[in-house]
C-alpha atoms as a PDB file:
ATOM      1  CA  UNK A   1      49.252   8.177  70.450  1.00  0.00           C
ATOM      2  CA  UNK A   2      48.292  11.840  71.061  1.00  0.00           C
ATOM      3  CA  UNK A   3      46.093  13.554  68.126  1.00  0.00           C
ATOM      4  CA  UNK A   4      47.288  16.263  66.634  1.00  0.00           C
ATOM      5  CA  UNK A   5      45.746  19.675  67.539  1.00  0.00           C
ATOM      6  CA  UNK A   6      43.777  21.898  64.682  1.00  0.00           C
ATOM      7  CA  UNK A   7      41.875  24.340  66.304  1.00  0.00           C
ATOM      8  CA  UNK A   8      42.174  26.347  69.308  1.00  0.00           C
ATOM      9  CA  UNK A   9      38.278  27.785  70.028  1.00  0.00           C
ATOM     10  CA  UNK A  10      38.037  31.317  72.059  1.00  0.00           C
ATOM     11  CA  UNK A  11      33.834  31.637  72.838  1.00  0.00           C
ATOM     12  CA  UNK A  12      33.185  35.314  74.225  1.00  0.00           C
ATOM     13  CA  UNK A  13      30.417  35.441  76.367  1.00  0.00           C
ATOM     14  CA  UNK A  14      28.191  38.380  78.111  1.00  0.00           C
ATOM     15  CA  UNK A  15      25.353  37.828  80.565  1.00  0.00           C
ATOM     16  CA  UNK A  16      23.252  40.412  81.547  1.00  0.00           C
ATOM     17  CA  UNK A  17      20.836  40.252  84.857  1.00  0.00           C
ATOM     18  CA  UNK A  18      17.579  42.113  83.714  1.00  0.00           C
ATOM     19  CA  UNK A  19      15.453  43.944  86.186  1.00  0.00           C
ATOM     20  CA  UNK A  20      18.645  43.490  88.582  1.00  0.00           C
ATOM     21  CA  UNK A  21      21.313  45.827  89.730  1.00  0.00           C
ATOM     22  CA  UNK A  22      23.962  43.327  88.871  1.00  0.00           C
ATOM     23  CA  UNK A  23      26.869  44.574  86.801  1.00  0.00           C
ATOM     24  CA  UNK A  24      26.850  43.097  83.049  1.00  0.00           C
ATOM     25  CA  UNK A  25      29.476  39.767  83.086  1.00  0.00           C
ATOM     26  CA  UNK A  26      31.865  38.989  80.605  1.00  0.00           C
ATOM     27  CA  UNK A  27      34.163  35.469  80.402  1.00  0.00           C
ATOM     28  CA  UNK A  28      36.073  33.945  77.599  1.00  0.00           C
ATOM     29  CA  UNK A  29      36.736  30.494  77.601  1.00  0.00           C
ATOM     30  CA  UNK A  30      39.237  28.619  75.281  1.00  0.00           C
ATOM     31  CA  UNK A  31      39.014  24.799  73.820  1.00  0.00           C
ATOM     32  CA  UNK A  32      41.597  22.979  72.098  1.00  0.00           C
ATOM     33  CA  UNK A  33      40.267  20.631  69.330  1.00  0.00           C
ATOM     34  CA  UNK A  34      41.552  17.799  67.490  1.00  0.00           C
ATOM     35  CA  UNK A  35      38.891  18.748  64.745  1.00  0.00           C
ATOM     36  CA  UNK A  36      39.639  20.765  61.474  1.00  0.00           C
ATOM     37  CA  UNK A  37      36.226  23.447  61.323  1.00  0.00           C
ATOM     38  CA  UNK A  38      35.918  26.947  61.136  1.00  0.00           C
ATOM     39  CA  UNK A  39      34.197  29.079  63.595  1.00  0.00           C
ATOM     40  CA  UNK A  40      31.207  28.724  61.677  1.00  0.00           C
ATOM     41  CA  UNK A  41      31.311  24.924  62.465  1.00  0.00           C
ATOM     42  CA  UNK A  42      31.878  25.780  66.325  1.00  0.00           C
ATOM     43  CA  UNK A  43      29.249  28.689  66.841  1.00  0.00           C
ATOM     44  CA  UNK A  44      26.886  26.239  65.045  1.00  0.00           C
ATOM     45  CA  UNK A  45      27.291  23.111  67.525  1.00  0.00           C
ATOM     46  CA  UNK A  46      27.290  25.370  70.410  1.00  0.00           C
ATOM     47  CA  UNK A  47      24.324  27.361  69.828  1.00  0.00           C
ATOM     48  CA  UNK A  48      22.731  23.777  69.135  1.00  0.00           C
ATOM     49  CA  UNK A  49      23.533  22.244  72.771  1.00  0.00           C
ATOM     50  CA  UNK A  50      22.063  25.281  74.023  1.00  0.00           C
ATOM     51  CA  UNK A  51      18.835  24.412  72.420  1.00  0.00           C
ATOM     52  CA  UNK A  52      18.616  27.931  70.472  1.00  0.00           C
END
């Protein structure tokens, strides 16, 4: 049986190469989630499995 879908995540993200002539980058990347959280929730466990 396929699980319903709650959330759609969109994570914005900008990397910047210091003390490099490198152009700034910018992606977005989308996730579909069978969880019911707020962005909050999302921002939260992300930041987390970056270690931050």
């Amino acid at each position: 049986m396929c699980e319903v879908r709650k959330s759609i995540v969109r994570i914005e993200s900008i990397r910047e190469f210091k003390n490099s002539d490198k152009e700034k980058e910018t992606s977005t990347r989308y996730y579909i989630s069978s969880l019911k959280n707020d962005a909050l929730y999302f921002q939260s466990a992300y930041t987390f499995s970056l270690g931050y």
